[in-house]
N, C-alpha and C. Protein backbone atom coordinates (compact mmCIF):
# COMPACT_ATOMS: atom_id res chain seq x y z
N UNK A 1 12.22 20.14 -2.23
CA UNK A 1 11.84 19.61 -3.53
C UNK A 1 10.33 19.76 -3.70
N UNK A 2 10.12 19.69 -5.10
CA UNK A 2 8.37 20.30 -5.41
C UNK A 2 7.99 18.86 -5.22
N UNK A 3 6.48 19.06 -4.30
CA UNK A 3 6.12 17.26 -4.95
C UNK A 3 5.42 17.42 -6.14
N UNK A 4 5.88 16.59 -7.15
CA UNK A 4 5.70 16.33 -8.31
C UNK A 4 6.26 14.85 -8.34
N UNK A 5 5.17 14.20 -9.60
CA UNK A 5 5.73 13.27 -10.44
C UNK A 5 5.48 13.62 -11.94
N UNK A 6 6.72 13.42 -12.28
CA UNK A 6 6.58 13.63 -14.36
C UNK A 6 6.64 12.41 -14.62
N UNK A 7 7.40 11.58 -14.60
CA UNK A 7 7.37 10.06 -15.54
C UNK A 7 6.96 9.08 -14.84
N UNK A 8 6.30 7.56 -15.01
CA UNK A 8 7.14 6.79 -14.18
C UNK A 8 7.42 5.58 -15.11
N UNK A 9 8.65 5.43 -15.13
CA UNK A 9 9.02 4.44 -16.30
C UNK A 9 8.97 2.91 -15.75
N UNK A 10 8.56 1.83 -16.73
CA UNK A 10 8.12 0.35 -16.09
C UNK A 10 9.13 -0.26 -17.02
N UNK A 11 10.27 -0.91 -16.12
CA UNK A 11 11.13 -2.03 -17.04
C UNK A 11 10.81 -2.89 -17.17
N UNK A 12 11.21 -3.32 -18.94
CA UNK A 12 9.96 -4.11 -19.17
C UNK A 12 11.11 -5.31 -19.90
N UNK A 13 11.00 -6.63 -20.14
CA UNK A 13 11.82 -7.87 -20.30
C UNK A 13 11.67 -8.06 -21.63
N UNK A 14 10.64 -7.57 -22.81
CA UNK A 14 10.55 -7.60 -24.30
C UNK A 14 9.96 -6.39 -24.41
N UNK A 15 9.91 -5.61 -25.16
CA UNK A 15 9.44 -4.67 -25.52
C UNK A 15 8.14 -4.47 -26.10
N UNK A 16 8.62 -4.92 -27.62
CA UNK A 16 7.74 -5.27 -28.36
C UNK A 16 6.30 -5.78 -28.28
N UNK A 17 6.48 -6.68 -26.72
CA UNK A 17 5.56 -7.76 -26.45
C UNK A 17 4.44 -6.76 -25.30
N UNK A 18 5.71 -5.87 -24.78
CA UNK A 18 4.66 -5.09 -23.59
C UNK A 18 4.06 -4.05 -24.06
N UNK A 19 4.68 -3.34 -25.38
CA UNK A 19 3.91 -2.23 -26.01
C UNK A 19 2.35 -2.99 -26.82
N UNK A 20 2.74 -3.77 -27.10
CA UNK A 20 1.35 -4.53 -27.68
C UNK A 20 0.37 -4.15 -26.60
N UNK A 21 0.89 -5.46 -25.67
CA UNK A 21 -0.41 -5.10 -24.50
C UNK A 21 -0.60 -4.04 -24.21
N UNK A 22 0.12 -3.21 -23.49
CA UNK A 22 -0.93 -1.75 -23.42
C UNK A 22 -1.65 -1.06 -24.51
N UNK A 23 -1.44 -1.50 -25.66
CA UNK A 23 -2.40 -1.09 -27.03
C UNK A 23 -3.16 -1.71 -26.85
N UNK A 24 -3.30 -2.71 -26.38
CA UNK A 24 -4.26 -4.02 -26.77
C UNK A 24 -5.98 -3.39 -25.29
N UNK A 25 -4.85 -3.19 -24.27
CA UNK A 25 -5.36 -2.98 -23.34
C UNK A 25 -6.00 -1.21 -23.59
N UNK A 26 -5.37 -0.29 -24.44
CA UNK A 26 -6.27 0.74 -24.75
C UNK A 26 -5.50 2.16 -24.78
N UNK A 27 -4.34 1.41 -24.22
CA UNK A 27 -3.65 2.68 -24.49
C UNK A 27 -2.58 3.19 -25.21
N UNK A 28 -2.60 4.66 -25.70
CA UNK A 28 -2.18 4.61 -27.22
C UNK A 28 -1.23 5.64 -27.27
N UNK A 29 0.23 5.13 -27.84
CA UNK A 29 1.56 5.90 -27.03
C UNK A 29 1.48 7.55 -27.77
N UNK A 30 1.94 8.29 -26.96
CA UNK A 30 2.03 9.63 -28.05
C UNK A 30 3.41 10.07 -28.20
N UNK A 31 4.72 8.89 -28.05
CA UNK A 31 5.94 9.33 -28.76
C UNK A 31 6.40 7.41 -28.72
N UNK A 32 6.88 7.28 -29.65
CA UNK A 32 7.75 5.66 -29.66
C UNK A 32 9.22 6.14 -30.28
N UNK A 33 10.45 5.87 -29.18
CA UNK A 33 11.74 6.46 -29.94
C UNK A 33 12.60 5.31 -29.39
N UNK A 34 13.58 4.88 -30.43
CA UNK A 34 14.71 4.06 -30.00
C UNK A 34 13.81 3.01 -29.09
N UNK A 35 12.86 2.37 -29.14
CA UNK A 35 12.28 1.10 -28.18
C UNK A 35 11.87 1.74 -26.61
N UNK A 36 11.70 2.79 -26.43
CA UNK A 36 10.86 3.45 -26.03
C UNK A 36 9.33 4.21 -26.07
N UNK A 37 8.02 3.87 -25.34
CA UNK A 37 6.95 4.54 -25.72
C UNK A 37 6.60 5.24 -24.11
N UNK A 38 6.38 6.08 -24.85
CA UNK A 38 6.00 7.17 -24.20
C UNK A 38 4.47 7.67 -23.97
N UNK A 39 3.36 7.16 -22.94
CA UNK A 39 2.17 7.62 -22.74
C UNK A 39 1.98 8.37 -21.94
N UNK A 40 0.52 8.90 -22.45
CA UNK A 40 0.17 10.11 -21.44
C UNK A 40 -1.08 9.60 -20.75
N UNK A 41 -0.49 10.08 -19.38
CA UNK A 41 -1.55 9.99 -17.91
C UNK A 41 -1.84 11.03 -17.14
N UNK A 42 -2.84 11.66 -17.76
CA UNK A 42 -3.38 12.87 -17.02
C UNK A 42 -2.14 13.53 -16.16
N UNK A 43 -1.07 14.30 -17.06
CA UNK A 43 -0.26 14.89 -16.93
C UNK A 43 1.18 14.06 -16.64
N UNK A 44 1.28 13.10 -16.15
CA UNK A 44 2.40 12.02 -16.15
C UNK A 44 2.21 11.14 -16.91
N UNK A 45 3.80 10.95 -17.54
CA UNK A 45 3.80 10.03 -18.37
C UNK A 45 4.37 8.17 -17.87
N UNK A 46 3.67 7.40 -18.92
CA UNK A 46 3.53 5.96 -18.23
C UNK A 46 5.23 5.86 -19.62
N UNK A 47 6.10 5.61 -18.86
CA UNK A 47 6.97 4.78 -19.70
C UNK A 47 6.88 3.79 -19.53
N UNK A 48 7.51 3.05 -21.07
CA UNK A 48 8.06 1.26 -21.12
C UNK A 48 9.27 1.31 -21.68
N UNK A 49 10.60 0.44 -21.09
CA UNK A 49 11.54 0.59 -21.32
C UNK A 49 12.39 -0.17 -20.99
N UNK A 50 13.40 -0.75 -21.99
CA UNK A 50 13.92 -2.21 -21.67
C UNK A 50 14.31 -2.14 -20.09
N UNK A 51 14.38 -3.29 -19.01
CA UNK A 51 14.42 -3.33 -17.90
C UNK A 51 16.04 -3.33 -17.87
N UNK A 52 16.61 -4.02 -18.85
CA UNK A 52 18.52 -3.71 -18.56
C UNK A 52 19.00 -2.71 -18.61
N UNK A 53 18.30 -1.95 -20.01
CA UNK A 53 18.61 -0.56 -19.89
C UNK A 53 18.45 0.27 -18.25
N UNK A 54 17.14 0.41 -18.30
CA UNK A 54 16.62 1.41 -17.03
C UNK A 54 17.56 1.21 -15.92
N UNK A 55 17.62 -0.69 -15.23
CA UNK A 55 18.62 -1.01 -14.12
C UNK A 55 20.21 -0.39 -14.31
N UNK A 56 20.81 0.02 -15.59
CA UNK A 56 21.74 0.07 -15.97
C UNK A 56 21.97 2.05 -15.97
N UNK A 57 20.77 2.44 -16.12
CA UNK A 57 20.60 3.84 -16.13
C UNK A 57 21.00 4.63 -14.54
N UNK A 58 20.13 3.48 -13.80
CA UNK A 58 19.85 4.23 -12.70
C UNK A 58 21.02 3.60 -12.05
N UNK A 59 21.87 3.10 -12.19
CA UNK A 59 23.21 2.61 -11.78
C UNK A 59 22.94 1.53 -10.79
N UNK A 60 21.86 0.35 -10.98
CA UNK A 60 21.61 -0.45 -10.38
C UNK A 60 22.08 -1.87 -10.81
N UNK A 61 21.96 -3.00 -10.08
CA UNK A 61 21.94 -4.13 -10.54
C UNK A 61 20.90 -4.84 -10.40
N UNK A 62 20.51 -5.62 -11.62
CA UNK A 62 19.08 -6.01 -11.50
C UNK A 62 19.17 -7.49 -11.25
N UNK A 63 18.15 -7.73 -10.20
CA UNK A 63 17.76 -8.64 -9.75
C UNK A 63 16.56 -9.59 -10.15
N UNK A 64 16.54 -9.48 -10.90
CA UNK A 64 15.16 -9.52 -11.59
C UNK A 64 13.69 -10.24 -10.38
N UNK A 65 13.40 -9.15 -9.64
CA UNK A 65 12.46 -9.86 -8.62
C UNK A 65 11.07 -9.31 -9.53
N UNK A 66 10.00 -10.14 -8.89
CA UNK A 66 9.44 -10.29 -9.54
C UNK A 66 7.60 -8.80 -8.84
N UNK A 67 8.52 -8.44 -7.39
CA UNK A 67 7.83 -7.63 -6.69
C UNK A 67 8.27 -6.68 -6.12
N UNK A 68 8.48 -5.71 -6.52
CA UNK A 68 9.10 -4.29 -5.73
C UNK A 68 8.54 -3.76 -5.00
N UNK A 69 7.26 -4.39 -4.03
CA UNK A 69 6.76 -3.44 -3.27
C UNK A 69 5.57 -2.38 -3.98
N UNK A 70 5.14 -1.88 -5.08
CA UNK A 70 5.11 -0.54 -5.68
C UNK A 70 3.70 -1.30 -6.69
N UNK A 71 2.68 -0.71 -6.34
CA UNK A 71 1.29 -0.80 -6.86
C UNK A 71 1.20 0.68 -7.51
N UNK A 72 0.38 0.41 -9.31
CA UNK A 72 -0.05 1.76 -10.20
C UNK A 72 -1.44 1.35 -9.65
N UNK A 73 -2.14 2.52 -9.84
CA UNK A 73 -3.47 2.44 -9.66
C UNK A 73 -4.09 3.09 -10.84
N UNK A 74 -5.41 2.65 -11.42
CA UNK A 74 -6.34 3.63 -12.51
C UNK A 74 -7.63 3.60 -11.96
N UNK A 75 -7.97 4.40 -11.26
CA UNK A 75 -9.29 4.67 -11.25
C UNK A 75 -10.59 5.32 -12.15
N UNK A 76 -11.26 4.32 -11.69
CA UNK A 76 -12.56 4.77 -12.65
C UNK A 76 -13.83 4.94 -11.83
N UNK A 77 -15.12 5.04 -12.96
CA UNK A 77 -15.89 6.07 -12.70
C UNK A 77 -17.23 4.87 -11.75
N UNK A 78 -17.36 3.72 -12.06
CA UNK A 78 -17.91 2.58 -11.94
C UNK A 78 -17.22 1.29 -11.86
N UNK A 79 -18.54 0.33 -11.21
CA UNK A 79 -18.00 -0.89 -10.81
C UNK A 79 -18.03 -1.92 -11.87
N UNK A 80 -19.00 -1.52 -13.35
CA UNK A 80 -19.10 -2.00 -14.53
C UNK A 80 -17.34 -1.77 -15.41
N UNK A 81 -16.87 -0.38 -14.84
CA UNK A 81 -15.44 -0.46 -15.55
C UNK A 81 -14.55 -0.96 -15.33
N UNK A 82 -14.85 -1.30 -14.06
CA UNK A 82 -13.51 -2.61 -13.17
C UNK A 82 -13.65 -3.65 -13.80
N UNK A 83 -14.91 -3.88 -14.09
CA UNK A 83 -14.85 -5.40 -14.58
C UNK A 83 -14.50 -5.50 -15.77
N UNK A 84 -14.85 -4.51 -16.62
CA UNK A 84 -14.34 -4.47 -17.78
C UNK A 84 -12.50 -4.38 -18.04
N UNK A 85 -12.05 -3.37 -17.36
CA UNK A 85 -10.57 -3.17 -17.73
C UNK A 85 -10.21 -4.66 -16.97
N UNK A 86 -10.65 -5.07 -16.30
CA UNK A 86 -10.15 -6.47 -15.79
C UNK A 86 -10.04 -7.66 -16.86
N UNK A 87 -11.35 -7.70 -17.18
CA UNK A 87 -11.41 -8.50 -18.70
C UNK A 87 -10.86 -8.49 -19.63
N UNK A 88 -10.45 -7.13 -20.02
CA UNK A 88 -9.37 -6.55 -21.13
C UNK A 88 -7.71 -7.46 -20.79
N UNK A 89 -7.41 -6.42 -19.76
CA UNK A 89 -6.55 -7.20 -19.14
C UNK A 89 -6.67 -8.77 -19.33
N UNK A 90 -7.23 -9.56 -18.55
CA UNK A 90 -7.15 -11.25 -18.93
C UNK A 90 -6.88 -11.65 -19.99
N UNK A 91 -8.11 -10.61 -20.73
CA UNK A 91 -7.78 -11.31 -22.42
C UNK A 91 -6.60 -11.47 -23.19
N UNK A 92 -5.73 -9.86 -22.70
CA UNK A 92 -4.51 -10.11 -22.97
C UNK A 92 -3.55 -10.53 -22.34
N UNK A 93 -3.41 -11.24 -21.47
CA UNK A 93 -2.58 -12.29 -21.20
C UNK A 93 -1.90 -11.64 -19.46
N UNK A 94 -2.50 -11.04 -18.75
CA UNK A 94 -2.42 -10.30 -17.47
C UNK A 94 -2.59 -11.40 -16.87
N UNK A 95 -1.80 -11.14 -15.57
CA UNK A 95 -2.41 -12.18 -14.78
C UNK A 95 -3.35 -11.78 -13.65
N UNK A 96 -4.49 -11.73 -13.56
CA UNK A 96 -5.56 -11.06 -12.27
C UNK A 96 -5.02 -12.18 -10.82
N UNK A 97 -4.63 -10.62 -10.18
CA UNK A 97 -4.48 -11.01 -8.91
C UNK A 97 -5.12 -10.89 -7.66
N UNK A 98 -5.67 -10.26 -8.02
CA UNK A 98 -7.94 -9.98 -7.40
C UNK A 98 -8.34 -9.71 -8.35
N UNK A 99 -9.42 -10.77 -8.23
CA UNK A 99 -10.42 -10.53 -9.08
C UNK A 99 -11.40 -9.50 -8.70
N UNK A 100 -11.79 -8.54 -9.41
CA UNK A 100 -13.10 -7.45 -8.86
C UNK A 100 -13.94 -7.63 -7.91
N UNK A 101 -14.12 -6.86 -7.26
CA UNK A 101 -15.30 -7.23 -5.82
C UNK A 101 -15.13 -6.15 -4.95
N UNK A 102 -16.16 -5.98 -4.00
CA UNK A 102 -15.98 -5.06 -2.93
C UNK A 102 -14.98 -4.98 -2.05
N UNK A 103 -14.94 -3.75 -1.93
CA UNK A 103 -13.80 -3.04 -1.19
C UNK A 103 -13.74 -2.98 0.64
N UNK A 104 -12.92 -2.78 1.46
CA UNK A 104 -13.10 -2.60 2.73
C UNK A 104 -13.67 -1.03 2.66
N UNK A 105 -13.59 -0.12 1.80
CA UNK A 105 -13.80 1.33 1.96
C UNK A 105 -15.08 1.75 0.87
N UNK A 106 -15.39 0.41 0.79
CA UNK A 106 -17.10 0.85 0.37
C UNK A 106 -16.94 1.17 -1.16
N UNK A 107 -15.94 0.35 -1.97
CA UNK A 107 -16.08 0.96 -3.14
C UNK A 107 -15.66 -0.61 -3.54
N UNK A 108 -14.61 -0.76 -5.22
CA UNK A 108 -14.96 -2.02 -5.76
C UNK A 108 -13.74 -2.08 -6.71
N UNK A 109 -12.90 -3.01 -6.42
CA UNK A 109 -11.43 -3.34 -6.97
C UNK A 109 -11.35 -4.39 -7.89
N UNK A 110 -10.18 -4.69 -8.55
CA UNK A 110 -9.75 -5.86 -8.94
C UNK A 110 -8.26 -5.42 -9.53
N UNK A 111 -7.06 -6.72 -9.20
CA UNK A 111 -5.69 -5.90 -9.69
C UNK A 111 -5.17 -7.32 -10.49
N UNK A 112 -4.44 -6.55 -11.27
CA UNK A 112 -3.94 -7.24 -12.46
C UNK A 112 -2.09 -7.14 -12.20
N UNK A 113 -1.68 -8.20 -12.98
CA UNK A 113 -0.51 -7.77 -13.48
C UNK A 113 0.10 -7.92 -14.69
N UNK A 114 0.67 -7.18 -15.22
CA UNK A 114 0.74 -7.09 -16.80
C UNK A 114 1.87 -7.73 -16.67
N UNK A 115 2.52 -8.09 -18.27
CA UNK A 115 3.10 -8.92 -18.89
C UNK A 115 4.74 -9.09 -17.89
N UNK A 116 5.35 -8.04 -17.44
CA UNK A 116 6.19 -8.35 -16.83
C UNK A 116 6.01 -8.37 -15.19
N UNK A 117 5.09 -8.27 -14.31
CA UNK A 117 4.69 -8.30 -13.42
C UNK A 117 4.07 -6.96 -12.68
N UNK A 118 4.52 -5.83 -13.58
CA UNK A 118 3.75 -5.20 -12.82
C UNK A 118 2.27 -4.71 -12.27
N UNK A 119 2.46 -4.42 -11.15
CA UNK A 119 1.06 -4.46 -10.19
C UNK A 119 0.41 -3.06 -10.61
N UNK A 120 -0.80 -3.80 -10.94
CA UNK A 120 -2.16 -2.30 -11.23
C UNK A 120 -3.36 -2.96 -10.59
N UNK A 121 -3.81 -2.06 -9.67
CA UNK A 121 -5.19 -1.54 -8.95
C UNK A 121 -6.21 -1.12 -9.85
N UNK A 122 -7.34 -1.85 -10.71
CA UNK A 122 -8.44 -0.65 -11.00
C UNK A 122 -9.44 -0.80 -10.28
N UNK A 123 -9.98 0.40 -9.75
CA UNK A 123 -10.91 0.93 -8.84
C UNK A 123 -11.88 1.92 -8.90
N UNK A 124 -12.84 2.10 -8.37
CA UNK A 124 -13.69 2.56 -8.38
C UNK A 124 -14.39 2.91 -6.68
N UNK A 125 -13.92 4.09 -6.61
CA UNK A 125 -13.91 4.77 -5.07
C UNK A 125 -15.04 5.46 -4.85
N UNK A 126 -16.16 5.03 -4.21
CA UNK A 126 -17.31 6.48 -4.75
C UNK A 126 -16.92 7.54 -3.55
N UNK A 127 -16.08 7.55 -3.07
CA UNK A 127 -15.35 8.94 -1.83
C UNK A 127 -14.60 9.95 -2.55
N UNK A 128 -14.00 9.44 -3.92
CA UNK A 128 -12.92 10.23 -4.76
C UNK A 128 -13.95 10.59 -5.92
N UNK A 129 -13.52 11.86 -6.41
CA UNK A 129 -13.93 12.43 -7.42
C UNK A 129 -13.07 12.29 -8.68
N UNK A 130 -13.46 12.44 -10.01
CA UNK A 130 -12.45 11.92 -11.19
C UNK A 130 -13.01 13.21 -11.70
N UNK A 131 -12.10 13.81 -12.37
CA UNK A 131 -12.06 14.60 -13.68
C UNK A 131 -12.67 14.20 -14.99
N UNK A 132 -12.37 14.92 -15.69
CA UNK A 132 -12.50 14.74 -17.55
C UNK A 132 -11.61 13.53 -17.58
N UNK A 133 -10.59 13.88 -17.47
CA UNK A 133 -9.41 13.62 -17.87
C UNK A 133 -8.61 12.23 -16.78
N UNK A 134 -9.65 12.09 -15.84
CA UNK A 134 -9.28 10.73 -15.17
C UNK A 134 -8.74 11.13 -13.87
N UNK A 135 -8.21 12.47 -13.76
CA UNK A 135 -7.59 12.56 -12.22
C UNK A 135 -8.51 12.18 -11.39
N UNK A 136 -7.71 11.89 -10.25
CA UNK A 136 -8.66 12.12 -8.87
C UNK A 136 -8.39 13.20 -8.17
N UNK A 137 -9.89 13.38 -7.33
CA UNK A 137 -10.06 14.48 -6.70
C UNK A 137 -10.46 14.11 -5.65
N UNK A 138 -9.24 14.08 -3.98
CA UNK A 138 -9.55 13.97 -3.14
C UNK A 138 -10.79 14.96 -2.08
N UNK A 139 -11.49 14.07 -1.45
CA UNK A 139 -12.60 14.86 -0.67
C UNK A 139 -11.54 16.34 -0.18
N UNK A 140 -12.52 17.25 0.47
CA UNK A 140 -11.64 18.35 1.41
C UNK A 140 -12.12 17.26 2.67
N UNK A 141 -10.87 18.31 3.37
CA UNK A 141 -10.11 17.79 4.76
C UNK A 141 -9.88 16.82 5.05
């Protein structure tokens, strides 16, 4: 199998309520179909999508836990933008689960969790390189 990721879809418990926040928070869908939005992340897309549906898709039964193990990360360019997307976040109703501060690897975190719990990392690595477009660019070797 190629490694690749194309989607990664986040089941979400209202819809309506989680597409807000990520607008609110800055990001701005480029397809909304049937209660589905569809964003773009430097080549993968961030879905939101009812959580009964998705559990029901993937032929699961949902449990509704509240931690799967499974951290998103957004890295940025500075330790002024952590604090900021952190703030954003709070304002809209995230719950910060570190608050921003130095890192064990010499750089500067803080993680949030959005409206239905999921876990996001923003960071600021000065070892990783970022693109235009937000990728990272691991050191060589």
């Amino acid at each position: 199998m190629k490694q690749s990721v194309s989607l990664i879809t986040l089941g979400v418990s209202d819809y309506p309520r989680a597409k807000a926040f990520y607008e609110a928070i800055g990001w701005l869908p480029t397809m909304d179909v049937e209660d589905t939005a569809f964003f773009r992340a430097n080549g993968v897309l961030l879905v939101l999508w009812a959580r009964d549906k998705l559990a029901a898709d993937m032929g699961i039964e949902d449990d509704g836990a509240r931690w799967g193990g499974v951290a998103l990360a957004h890295n940025v360019a500075g330790d002024e933008e952590v604090d900021r997307v952190i703030a954003e976040a709070r304002a809209n109703g995230a719950e910060i689960s570190r608050e921003p501060g130095p890192t064990f690897y010499g750089g500067y975190a803080g993680a949030f969790r959005d409206l239905d719990g999921h876990v996001w990392e923003v960071a600021h690595n000065p070892g990783f390189g970022l693109t235009d477009d937000g990728s990272v660019v691991l050191p060589e070797g």
